[in-house]
C-alpha atoms as a PDB file:
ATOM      1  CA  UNK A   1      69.319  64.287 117.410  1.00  0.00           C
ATOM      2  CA  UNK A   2      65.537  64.459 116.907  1.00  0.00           C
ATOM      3  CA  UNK A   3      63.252  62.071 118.177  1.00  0.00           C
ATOM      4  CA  UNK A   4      62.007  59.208 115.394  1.00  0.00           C
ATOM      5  CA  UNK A   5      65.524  60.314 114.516  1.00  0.00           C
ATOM      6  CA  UNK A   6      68.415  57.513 113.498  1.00  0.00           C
ATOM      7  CA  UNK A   7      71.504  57.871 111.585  1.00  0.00           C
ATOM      8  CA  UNK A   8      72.534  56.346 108.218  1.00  0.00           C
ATOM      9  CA  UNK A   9      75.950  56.015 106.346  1.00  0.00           C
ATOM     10  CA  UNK A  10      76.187  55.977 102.640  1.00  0.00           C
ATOM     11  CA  UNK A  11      79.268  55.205 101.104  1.00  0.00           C
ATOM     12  CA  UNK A  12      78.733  56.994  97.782  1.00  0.00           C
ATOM     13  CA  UNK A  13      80.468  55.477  94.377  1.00  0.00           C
ATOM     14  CA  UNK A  14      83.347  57.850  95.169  1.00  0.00           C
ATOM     15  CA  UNK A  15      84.188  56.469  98.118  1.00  0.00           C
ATOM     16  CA  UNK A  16      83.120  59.502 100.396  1.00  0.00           C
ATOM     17  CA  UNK A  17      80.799  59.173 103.229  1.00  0.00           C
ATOM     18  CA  UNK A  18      78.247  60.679 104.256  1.00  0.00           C
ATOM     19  CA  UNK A  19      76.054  60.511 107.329  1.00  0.00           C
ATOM     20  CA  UNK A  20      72.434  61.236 106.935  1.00  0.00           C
ATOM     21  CA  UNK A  21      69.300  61.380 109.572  1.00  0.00           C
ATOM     22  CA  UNK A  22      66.686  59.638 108.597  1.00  0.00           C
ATOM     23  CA  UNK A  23      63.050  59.690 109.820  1.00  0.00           C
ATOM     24  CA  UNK A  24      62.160  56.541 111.544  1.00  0.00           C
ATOM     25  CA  UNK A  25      57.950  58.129 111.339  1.00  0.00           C
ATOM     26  CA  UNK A  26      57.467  58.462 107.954  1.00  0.00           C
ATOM     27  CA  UNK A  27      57.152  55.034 105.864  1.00  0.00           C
ATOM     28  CA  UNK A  28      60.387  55.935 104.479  1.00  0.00           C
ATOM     29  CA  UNK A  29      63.094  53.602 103.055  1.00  0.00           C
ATOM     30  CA  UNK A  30      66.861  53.940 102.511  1.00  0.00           C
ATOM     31  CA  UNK A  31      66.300  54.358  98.668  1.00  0.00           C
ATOM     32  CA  UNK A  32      63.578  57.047  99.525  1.00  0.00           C
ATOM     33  CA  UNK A  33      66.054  58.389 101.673  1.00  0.00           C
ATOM     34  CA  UNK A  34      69.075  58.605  99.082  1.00  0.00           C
ATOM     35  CA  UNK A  35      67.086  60.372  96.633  1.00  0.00           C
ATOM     36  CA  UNK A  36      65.893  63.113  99.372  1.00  0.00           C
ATOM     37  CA  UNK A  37      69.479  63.553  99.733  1.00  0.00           C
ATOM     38  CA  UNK A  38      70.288  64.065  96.110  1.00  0.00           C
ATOM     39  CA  UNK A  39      72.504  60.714  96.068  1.00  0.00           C
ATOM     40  CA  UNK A  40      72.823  59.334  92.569  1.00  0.00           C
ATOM     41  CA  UNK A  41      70.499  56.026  93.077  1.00  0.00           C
ATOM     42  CA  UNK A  42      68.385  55.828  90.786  1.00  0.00           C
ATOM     43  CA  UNK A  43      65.105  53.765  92.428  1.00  0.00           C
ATOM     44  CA  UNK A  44      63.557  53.174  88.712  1.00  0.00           C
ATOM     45  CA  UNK A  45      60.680  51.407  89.492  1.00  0.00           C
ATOM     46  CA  UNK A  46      59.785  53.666  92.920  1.00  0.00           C
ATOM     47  CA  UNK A  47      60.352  50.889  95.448  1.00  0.00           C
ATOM     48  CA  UNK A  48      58.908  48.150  94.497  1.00  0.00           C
ATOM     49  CA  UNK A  49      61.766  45.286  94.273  1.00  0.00           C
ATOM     50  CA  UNK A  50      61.716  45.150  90.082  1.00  0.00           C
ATOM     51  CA  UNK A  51      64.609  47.076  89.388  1.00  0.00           C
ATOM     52  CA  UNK A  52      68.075  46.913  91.017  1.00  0.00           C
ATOM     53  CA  UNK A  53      69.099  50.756  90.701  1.00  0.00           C
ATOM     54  CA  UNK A  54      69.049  51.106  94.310  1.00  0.00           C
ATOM     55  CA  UNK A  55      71.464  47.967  95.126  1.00  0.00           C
ATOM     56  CA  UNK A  56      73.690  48.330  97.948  1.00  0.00           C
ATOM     57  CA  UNK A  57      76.346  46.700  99.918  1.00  0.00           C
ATOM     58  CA  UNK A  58      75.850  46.533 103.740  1.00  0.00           C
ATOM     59  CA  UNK A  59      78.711  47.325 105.321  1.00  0.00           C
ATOM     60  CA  UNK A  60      77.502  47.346 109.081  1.00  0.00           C
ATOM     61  CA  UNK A  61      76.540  44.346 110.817  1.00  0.00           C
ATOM     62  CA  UNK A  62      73.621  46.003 111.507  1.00  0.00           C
ATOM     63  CA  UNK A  63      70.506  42.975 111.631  1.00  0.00           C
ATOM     64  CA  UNK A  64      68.070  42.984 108.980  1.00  0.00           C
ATOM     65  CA  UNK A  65      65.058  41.284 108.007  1.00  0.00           C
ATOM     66  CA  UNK A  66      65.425  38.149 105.599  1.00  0.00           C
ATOM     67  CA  UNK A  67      65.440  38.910 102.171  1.00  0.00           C
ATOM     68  CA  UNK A  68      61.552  38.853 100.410  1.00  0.00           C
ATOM     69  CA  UNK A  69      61.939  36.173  97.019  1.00  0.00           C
ATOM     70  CA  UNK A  70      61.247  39.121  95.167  1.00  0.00           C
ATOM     71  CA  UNK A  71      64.214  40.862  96.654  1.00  0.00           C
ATOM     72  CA  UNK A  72      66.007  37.640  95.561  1.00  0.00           C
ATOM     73  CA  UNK A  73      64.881  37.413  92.346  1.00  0.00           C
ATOM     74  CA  UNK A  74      65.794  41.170  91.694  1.00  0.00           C
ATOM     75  CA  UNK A  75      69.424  40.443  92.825  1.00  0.00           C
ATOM     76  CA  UNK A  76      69.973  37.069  91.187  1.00  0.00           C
ATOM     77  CA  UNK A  77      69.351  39.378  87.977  1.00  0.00           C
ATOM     78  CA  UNK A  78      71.368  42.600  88.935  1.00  0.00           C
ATOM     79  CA  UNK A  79      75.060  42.970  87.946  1.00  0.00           C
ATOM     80  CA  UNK A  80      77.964  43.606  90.558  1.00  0.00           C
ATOM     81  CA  UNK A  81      75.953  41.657  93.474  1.00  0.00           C
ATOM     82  CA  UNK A  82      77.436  40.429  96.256  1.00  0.00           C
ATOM     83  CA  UNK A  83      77.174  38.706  99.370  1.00  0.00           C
ATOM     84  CA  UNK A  84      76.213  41.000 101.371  1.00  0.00           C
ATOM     85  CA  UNK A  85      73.605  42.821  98.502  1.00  0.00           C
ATOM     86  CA  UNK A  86      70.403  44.394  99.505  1.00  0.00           C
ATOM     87  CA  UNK A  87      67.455  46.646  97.931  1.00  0.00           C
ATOM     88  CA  UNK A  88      67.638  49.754  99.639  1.00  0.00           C
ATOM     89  CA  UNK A  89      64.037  50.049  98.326  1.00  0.00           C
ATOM     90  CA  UNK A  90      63.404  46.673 100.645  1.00  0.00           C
ATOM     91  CA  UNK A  91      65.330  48.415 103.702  1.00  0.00           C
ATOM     92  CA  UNK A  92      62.918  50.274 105.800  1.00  0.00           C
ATOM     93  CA  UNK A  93      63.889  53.092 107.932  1.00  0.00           C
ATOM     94  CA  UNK A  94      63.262  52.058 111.796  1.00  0.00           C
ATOM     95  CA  UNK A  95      65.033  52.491 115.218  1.00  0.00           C
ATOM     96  CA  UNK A  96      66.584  49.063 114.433  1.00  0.00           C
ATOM     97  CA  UNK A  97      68.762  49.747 111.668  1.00  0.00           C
ATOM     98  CA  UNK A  98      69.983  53.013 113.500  1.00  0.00           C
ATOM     99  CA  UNK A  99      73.543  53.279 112.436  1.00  0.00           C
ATOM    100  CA  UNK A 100      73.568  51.134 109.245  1.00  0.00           C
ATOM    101  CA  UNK A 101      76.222  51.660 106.869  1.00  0.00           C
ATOM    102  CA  UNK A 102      76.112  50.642 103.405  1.00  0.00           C
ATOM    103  CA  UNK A 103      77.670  51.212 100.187  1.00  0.00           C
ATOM    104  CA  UNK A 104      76.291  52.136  96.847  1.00  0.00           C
ATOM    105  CA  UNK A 105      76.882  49.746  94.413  1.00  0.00           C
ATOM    106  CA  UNK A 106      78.106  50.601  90.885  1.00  0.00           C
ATOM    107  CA  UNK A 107      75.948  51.324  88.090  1.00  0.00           C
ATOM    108  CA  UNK A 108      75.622  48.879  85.976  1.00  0.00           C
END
């Protein structure tokens, strides 16, 4: 794999998988990353933690950073959350999330 290289997992609404690589150089995050892979998340408001069309379930037990209030807020609005609930818009691509696995959560 390329260097500034990691892998993600997406669990699509179907139920299939698929493994992307995702630039760890670019600024990117996982909902940025979805979209550049044509995956059906929608990322409304472009990232900035005031929708919840990019919700997703993390699967992995892969360490993230604590969840900003507005990330909160988002979810305590968003239907089908979970325990386990993120932004992908919040998730940023870096070496330490290499091998994440999450699931898209359904539209509401």
């Amino acid at each position: 794999m390329a260097e500034n290289t990691i892998t993600v997992t997406v669990v699509d609404r179907e139920g299939k998988e698929h493994v992307l690589e995702a630039p760890t150089d670019m600024g990117m995050n996982l909902m940025e990353l979805c979209k550049s892979y044509e995956l059906p998340v929608e990322g409304t408001c472009g990232g900035m933690a005031m929708c919840a069309t990019c919700q997703c379930y993390l699967i992995s037990d892969t360490a993230l950073p604590e969840q900003s209030d507005d990330e909160l807020a988002m979810l305590d609005q968003a239907f089908h959350v979970k325990s386990n609930s993120r932004l992908g818009c919040q998730i940023k691509l870096s070496d330490e999330i290499d091998g994440i696995k999450v699931e898209l959560a359904p539209e509401s």
